[in-house]
Protein backbone atom coordinates (compact mmCIF):
# COMPACT_ATOMS: atom_id res chain seq x y z
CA UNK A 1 66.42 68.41 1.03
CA UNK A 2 63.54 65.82 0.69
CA UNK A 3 65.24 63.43 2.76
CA UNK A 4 65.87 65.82 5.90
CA UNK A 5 62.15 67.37 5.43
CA UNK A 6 60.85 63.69 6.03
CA UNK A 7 63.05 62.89 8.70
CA UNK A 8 61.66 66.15 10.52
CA UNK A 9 58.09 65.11 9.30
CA UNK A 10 58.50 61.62 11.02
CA UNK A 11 60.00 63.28 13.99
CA UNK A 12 57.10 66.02 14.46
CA UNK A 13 59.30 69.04 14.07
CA UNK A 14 57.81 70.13 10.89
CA UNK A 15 59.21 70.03 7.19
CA UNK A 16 60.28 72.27 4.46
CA UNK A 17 57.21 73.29 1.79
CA UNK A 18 58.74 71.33 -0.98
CA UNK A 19 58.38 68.06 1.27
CA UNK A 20 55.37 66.33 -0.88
CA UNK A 21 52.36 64.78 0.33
CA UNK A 22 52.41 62.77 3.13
CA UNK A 23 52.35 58.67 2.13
CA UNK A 24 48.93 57.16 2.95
CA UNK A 25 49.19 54.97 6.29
CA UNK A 26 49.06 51.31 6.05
CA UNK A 27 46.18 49.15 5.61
CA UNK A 28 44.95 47.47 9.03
CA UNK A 29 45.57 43.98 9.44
CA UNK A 30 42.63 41.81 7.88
CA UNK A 31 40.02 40.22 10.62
CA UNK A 32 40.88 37.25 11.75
CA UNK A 33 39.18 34.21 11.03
CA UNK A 34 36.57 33.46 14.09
CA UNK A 35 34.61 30.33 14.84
CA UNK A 36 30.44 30.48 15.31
CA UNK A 37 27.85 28.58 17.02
CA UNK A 38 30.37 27.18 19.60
CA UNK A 39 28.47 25.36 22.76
CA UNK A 40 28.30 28.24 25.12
CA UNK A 41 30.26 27.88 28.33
CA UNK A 42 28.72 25.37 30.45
CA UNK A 43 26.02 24.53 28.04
CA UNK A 44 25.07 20.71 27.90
CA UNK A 45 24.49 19.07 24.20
CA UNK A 46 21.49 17.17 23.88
CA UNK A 47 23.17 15.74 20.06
CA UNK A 48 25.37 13.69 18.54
CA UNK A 49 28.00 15.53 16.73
CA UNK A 50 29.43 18.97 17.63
CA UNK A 51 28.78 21.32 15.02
CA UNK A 52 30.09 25.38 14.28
CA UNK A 53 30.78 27.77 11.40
CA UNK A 54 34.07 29.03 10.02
CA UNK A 55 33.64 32.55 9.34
CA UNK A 56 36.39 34.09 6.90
CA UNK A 57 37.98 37.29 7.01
CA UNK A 58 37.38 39.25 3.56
CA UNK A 59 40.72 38.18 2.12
CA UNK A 60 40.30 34.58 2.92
CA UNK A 61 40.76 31.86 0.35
CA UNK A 62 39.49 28.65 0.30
CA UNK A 63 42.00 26.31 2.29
CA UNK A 64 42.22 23.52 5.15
CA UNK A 65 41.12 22.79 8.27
CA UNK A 66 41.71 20.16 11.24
CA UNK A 67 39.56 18.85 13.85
CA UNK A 68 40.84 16.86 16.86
CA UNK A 69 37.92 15.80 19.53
CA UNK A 70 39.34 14.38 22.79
CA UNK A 71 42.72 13.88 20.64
CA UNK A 72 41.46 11.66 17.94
CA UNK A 73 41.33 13.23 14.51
CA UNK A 74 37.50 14.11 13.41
CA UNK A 75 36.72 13.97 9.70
CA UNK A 76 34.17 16.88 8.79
CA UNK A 77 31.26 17.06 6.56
CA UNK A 78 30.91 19.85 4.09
CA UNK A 79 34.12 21.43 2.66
CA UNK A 80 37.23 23.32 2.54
CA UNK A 81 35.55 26.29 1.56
CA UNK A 82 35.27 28.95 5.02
CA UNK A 83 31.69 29.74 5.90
CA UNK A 84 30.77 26.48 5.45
CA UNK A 85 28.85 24.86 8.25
CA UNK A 86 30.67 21.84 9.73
CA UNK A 87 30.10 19.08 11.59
CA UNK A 88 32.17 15.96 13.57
CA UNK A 89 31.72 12.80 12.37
CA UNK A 90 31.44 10.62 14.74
CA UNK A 91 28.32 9.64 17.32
CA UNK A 92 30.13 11.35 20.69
CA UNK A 93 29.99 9.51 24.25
CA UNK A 94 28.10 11.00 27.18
CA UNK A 95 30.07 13.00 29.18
CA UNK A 96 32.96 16.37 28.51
CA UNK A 97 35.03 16.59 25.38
CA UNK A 98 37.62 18.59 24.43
CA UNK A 99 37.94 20.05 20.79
CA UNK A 100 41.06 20.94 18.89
CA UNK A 101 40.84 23.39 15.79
CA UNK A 102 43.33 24.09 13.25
CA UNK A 103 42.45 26.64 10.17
CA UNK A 104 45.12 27.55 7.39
CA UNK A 105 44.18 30.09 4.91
CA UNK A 106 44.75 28.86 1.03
CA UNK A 107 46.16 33.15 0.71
CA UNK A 108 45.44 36.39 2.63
CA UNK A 109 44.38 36.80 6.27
CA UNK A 110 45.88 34.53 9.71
CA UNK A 111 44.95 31.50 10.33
CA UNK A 112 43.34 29.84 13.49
CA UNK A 113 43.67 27.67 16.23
CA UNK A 114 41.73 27.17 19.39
CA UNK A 115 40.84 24.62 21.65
CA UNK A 116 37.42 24.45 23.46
CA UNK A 117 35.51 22.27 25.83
CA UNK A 118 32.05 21.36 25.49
CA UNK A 119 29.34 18.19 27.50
CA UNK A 120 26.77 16.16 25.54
CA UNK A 121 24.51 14.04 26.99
CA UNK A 122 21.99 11.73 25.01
CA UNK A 123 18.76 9.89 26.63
CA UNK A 124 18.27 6.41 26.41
CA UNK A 125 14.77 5.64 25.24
CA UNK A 126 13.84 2.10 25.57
CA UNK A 127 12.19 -0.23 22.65
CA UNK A 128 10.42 -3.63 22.34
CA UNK A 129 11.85 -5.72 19.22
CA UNK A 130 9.40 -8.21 17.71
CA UNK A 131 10.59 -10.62 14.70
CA UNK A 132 8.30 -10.59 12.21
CA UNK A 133 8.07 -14.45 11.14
CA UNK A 134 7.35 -15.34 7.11
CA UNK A 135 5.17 -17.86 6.33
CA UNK A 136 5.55 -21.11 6.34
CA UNK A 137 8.12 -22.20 3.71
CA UNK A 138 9.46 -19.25 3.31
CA UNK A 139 12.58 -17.87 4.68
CA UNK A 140 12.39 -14.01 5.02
CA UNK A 141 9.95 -11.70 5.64
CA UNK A 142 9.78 -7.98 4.59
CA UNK A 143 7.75 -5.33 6.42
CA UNK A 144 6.64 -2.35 4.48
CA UNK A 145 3.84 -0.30 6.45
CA UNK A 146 1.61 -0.29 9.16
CA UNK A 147 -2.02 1.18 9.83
CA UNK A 148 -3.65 2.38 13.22
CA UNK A 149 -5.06 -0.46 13.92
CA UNK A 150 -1.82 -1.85 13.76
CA UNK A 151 -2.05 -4.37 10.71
CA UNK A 152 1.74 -4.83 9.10
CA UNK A 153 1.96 -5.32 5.82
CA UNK A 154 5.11 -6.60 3.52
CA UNK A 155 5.86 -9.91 2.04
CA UNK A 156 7.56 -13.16 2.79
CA UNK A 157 10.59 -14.43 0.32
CA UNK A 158 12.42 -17.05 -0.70
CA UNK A 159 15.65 -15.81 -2.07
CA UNK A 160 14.73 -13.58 -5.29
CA UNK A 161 12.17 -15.22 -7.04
CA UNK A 162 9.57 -16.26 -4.67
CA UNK A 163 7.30 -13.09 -3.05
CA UNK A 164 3.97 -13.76 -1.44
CA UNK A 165 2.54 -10.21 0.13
CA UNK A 166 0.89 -10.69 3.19
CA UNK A 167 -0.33 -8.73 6.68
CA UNK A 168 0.53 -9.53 10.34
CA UNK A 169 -2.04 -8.92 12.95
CA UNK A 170 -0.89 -9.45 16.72
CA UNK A 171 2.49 -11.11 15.19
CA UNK A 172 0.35 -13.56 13.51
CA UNK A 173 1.07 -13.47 9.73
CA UNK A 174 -1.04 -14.46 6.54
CA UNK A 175 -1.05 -14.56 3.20
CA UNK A 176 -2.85 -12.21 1.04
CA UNK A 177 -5.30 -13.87 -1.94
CA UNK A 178 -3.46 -14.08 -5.13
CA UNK A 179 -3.95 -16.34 -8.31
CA UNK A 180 -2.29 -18.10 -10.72
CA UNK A 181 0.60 -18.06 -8.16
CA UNK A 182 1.84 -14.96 -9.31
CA UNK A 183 4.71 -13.41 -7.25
CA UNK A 184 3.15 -10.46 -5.06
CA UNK A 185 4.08 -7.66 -2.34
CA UNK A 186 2.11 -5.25 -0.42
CA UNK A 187 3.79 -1.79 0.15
CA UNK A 188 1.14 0.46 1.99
CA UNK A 189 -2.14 -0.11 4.09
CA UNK A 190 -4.51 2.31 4.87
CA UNK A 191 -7.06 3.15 7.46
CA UNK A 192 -9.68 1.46 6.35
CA UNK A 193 -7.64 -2.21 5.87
CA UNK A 194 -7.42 -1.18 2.07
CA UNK A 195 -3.70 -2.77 0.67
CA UNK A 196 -1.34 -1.41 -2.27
CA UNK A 197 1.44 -3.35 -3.49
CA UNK A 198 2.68 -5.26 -7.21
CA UNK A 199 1.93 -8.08 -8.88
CA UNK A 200 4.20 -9.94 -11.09
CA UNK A 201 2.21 -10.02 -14.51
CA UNK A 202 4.29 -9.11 -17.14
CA UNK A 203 4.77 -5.77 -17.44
CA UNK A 204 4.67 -5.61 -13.35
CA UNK A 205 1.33 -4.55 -12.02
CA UNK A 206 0.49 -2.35 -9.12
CA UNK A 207 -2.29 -4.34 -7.24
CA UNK A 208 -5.32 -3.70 -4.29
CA UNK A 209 -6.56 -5.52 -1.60
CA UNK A 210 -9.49 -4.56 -0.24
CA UNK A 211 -11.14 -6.37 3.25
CA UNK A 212 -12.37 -9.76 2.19
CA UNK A 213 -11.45 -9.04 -1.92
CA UNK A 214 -9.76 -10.40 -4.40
CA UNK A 215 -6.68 -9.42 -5.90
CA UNK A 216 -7.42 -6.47 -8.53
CA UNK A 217 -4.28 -5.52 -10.63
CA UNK A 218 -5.32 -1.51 -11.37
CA UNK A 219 -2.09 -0.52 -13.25
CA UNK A 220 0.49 -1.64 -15.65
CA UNK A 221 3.68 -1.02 -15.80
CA UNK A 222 3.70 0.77 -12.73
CA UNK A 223 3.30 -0.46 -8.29
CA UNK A 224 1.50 0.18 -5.87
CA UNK A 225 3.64 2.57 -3.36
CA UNK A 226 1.08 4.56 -1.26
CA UNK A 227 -2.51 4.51 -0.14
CA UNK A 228 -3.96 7.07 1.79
CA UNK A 229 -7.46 7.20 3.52
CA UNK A 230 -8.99 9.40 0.79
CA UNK A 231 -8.84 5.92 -1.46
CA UNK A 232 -6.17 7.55 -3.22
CA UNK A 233 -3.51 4.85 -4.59
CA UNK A 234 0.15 6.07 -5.94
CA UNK A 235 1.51 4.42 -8.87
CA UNK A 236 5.06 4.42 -9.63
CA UNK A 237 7.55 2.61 -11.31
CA UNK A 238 10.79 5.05 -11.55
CA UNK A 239 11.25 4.23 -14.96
CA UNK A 240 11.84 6.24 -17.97
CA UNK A 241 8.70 7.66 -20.10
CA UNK A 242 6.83 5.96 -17.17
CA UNK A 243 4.29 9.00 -15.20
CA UNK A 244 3.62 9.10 -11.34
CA UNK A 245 -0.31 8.76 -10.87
CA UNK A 246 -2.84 8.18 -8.74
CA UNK A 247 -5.44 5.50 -8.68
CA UNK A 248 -9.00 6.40 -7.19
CA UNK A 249 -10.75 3.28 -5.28
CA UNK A 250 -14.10 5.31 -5.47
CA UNK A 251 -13.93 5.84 -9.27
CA UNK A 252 -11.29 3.44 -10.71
CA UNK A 253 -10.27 6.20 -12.42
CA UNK A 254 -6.57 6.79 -13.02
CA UNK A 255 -4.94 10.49 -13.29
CA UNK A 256 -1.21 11.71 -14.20
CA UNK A 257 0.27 13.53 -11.21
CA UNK A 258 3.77 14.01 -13.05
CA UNK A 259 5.55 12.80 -15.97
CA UNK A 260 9.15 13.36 -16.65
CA UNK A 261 10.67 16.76 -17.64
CA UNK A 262 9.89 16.70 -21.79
CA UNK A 263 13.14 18.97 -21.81
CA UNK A 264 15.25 16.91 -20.13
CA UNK A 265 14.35 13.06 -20.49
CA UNK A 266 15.42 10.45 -17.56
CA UNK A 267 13.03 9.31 -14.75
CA UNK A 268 10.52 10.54 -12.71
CA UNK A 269 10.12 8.48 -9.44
CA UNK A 270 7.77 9.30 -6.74
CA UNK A 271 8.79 8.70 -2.98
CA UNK A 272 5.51 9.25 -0.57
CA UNK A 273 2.17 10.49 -0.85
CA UNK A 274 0.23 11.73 2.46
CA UNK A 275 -3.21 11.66 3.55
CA UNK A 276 -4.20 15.42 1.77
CA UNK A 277 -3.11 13.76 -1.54
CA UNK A 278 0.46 15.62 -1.77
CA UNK A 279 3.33 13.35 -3.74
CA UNK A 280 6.82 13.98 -3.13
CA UNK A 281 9.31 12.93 -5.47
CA UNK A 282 12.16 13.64 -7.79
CA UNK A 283 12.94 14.27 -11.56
CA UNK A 284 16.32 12.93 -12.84
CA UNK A 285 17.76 14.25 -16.08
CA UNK A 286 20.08 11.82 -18.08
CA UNK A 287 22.71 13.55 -16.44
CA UNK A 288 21.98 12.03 -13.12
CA UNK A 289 20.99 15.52 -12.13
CA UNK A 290 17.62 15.13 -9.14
CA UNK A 291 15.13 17.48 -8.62
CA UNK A 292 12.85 17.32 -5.37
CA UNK A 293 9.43 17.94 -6.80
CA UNK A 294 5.93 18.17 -4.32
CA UNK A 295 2.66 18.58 -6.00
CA UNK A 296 -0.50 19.22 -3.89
CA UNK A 297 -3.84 16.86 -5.60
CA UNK A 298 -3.18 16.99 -9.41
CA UNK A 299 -1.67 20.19 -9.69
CA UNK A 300 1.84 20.41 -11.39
CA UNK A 301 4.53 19.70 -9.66
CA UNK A 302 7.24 22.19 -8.06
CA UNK A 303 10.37 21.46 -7.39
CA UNK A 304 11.23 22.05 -4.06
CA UNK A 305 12.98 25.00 -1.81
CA UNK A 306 16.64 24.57 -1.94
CA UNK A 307 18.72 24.55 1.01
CA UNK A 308 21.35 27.14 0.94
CA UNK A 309 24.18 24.57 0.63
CA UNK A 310 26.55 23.97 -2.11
CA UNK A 311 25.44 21.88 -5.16
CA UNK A 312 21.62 22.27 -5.05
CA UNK A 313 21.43 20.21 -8.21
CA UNK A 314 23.56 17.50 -7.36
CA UNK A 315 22.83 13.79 -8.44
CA UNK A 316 22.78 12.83 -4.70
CA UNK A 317 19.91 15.41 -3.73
CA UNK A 318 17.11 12.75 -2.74
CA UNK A 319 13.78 13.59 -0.90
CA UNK A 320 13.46 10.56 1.29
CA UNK A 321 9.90 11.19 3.19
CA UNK A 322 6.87 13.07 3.68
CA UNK A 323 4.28 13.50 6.64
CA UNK A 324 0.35 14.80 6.45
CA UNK A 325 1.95 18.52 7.19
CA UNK A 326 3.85 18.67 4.38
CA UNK A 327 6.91 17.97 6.26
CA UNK A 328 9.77 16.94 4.14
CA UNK A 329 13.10 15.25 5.09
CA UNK A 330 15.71 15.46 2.45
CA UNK A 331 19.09 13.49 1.90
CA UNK A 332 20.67 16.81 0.86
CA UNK A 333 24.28 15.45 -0.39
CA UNK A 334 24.64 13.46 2.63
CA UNK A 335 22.92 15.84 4.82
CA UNK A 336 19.69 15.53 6.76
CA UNK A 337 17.40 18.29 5.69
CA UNK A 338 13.89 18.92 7.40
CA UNK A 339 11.84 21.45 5.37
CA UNK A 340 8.81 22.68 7.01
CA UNK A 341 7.26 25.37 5.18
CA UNK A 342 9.77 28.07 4.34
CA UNK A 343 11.97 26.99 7.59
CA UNK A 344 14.64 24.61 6.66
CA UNK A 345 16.87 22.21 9.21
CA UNK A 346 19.81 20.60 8.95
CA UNK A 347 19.54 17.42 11.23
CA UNK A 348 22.94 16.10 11.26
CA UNK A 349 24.16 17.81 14.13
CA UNK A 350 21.25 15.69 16.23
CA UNK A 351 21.27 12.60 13.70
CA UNK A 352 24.53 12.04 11.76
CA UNK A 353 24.83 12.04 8.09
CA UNK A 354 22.85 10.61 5.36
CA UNK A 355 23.78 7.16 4.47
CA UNK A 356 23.03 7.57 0.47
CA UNK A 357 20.31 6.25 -2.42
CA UNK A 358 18.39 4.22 -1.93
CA UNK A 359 17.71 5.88 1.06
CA UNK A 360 15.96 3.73 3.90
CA UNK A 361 17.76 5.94 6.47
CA UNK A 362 15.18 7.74 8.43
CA UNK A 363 11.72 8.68 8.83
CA UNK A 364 9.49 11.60 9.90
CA UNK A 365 5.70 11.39 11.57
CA UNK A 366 3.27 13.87 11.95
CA UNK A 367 4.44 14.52 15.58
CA UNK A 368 7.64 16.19 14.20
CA UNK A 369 9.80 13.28 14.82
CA UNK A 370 12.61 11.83 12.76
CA UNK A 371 14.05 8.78 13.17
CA UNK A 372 17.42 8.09 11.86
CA UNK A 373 19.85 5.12 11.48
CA UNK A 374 23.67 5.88 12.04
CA UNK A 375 26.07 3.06 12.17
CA UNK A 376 23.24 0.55 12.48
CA UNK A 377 21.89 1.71 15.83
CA UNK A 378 18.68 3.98 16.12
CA UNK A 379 18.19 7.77 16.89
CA UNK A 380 15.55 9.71 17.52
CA UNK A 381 14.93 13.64 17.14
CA UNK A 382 12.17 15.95 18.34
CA UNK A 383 11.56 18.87 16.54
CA UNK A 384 9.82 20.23 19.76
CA UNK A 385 12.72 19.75 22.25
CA UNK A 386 15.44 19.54 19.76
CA UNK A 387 17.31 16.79 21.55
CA UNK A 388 18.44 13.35 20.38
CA UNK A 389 17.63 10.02 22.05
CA UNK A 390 19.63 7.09 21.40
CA UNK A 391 16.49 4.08 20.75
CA UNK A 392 17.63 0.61 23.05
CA UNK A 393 16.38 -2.10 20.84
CA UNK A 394 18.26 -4.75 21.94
CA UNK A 395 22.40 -4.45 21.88
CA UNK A 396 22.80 -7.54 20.07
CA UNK A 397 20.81 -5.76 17.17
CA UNK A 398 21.92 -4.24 14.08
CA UNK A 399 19.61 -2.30 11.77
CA UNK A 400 19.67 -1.31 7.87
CA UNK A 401 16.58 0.06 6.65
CA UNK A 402 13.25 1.80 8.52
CA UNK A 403 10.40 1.45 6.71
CA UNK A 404 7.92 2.99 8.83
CA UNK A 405 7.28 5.81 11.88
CA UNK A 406 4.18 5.89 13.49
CA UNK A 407 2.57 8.47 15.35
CA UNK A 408 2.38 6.46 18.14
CA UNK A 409 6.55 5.59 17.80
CA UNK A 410 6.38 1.97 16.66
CA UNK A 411 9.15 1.79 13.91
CA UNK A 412 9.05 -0.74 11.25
CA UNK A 413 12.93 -1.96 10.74
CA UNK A 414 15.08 -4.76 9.34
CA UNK A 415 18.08 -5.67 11.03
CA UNK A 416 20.78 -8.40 12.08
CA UNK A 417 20.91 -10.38 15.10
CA UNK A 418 24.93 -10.96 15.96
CA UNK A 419 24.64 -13.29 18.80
CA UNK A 420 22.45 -15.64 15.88
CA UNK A 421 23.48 -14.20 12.20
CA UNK A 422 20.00 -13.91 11.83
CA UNK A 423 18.43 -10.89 10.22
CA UNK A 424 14.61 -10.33 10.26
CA UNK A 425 11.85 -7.82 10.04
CA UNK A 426 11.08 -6.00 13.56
CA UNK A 427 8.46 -3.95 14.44
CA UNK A 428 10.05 -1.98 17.38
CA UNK A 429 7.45 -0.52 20.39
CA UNK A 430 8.50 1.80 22.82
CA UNK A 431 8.54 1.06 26.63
């Protein structure tokens, strides 16, 4: 009798009263996977990579995906994991691409695969590269900073014992005073013509220049990274049981900013310091786990906003630089990372990834400008605009570390020559 009642029921001509209740219908189909932030239709890219999110239906599991751009396979950064935001890795040419995509589920839900067109164009923004020359006998040179007034300071070397710090003014370079013929460097310059850097007394010694001084040695066991117009002077030496502090000109007074997390022993290493007196830096348990930490003056230090990425704690979470806003760029596991405030970027859509610790990669100035090395050419982005220029320096020119971004958008570098097999420090002026 059941049988024929749900024959009739299926058939809409009504069933006996002993029929049961009537099964619940299916489930719908899960959502399909879908793709986010795609260039819209005509738009032009003013950036280097293409970059979207995979959005997952709600029984997604993590799985695979493929990119093809123009028919050559793309590696991504990020992950397998859906919602994670991706990005091509490779600088693309000027002009209209064509992007394959390929998404398998690991279980539950459909898959994906589309294909998508999409123009980038990048600027060319044309730059003056100057050699730095050592001084005489030496065979290197080594530029570190750069004040308004456009005085360079660094050293000059001689393989890895011999280090004489000195400035260059108009491309003219001299030596700083020293004695005893102790081994020297000067890292930072301020406004005034005042000079940090190390001395090689044993401990190490951070040291100060100041117009037509001596050499003063003002900390041991600890350099001379930063100087800011305020006469403040950061001392560092990323070394365990060894405190971040500052050095007052005015006073010769010298104050802990930071020492390393009592809880979890390993280093404390500071990065930059900016003209208000903030210090940006890191605290690294034994573990290898880094923690940004900014602290404004002397106040204690906080560790910084995390990105909503995967890892926050990971070994390879480096601040890299800091401007006199309290701008912050970040080498977030291999990802560019501009906090400003409460607003976080990720730059490497516009810039490429991060190349690693130590980190010489990029640099930000107070105009809201990062500059970025990928593959050893230049790029610059504008946090204004938000568009990418690729920085002409000469094509024969290969560079691995900035050292310094000016307001103005000189760039301090160091770099190969491949026509010579040279490699030198440049200061780099735009045209």
């Amino acid at each position: 009798m059941k049988r024929y009642a749900l024959a009739l029921a299926v058939l809409g001509l009504g069933a006996c009263s002993d029929s049961g209740p009537t099964p619940p219908p299916p489930p719908p189909p899960p959502a399909p996977i879908t793709l986010t932030g795609l260039p819209a239709s005509g738009a032009t890219l003013h950036q280097l990579e293409l970059t979207f999110t995979v959005v997952p239906n709600a029984a997604s599991t993590p799985g695979t995906f493929t990119i093809t751009i123009d028919g050559t396979p793309a590696a991504t950064f990020g992950n397998q994991y859906f919602g994670t935001f991706i990005v091509s890795s490779v600088p693309l040419a000027n002009g209209v691409h064509t992007a394959h995509v390929v998404i398998s589920p690991g279980s539950g839900g459909s898959g994906l695969d589309t294909t998508f067109s999409f123009t980038t164009e990048i600027d060319t923004k044309a730059y003056l590269s100057t050699p730095l020359p050592p001084l005489a006998g030496y065979t290197a040179a080594v530029a570190n900073d750069m004040n308004s007034a456009g005085v360079i300071v660094g050293a000059s070397t001689a393989g890895n014992t011999q280090s004489q710090a000195v400035t260059w003014t108009n491309g003219v370079v001299a030596a700083l005073p020293t004695t005893g013929g102790l081994q020297t460097t000067a890292n930072a310059i301020n406004t005034q013509g005042d000079i940090a850097g190390s001395v090689n007394t044993d401990p190490p010694s951070a040291a100060l220049w100041r117009p037509g001084d001596t050499l003063r040695v003002i900390g041991t066991v600890q350099y001379g990274e930063r100087i800011n117009d305020a006469g403040q002077v950061l001392l560092d030496i990323g070394r365990s049981y060894a405190p971040v502090a500052l050095y007052d000109i005015g006073t010769g007074s010298t104050t802990d900013v930071w020492a390393n997390d009592s809880t979890n022993v390993g280093t404390s290493m500071a990065i930059d310091m900016n003209s208000s007196g903030q210090v940006l830096g890191y605290d690294q348990n034994l573990e290898g786990t880094s923690k940004p930490v900014v602290t404004s003056g002397l106040a204690l230090p906080t560790k910084l906003p995390q990105p909503n990425v995967v890892e926050p704690d990971s070994y390879l979470n480096r601040p890299v630089d800091l401007n006199d806003h309290g701008d912050i760029l970040l080498d977030y596991n291999g990802w560019w990372v501009l906090g400003s405030g409460s607003a976080t970027t990720f730059l490497n859509a516009y810039l490429g990834g991060a190349p690693g610790f130590p980190n010489y990669g990029a640099r930000i100035n107070n105009e809201g400008q990062v500059v970025a090395l990928l593959n050893g050419k230049l790029y610059l982005w504008d946090k204004t605009t938000q568009m990418t220029q690729r920085i002409d320096a000469g094509a024969s020119w290969t560079f691995d570390q900035i050292t310094y971004f000016g307001d103005d958008g000189k760039i301090l570098v160091h770099g190969t020559d491949s026509e010579s097999g040279t490699t030198a420090a440049l200061l780099l002026t735009p045209q």
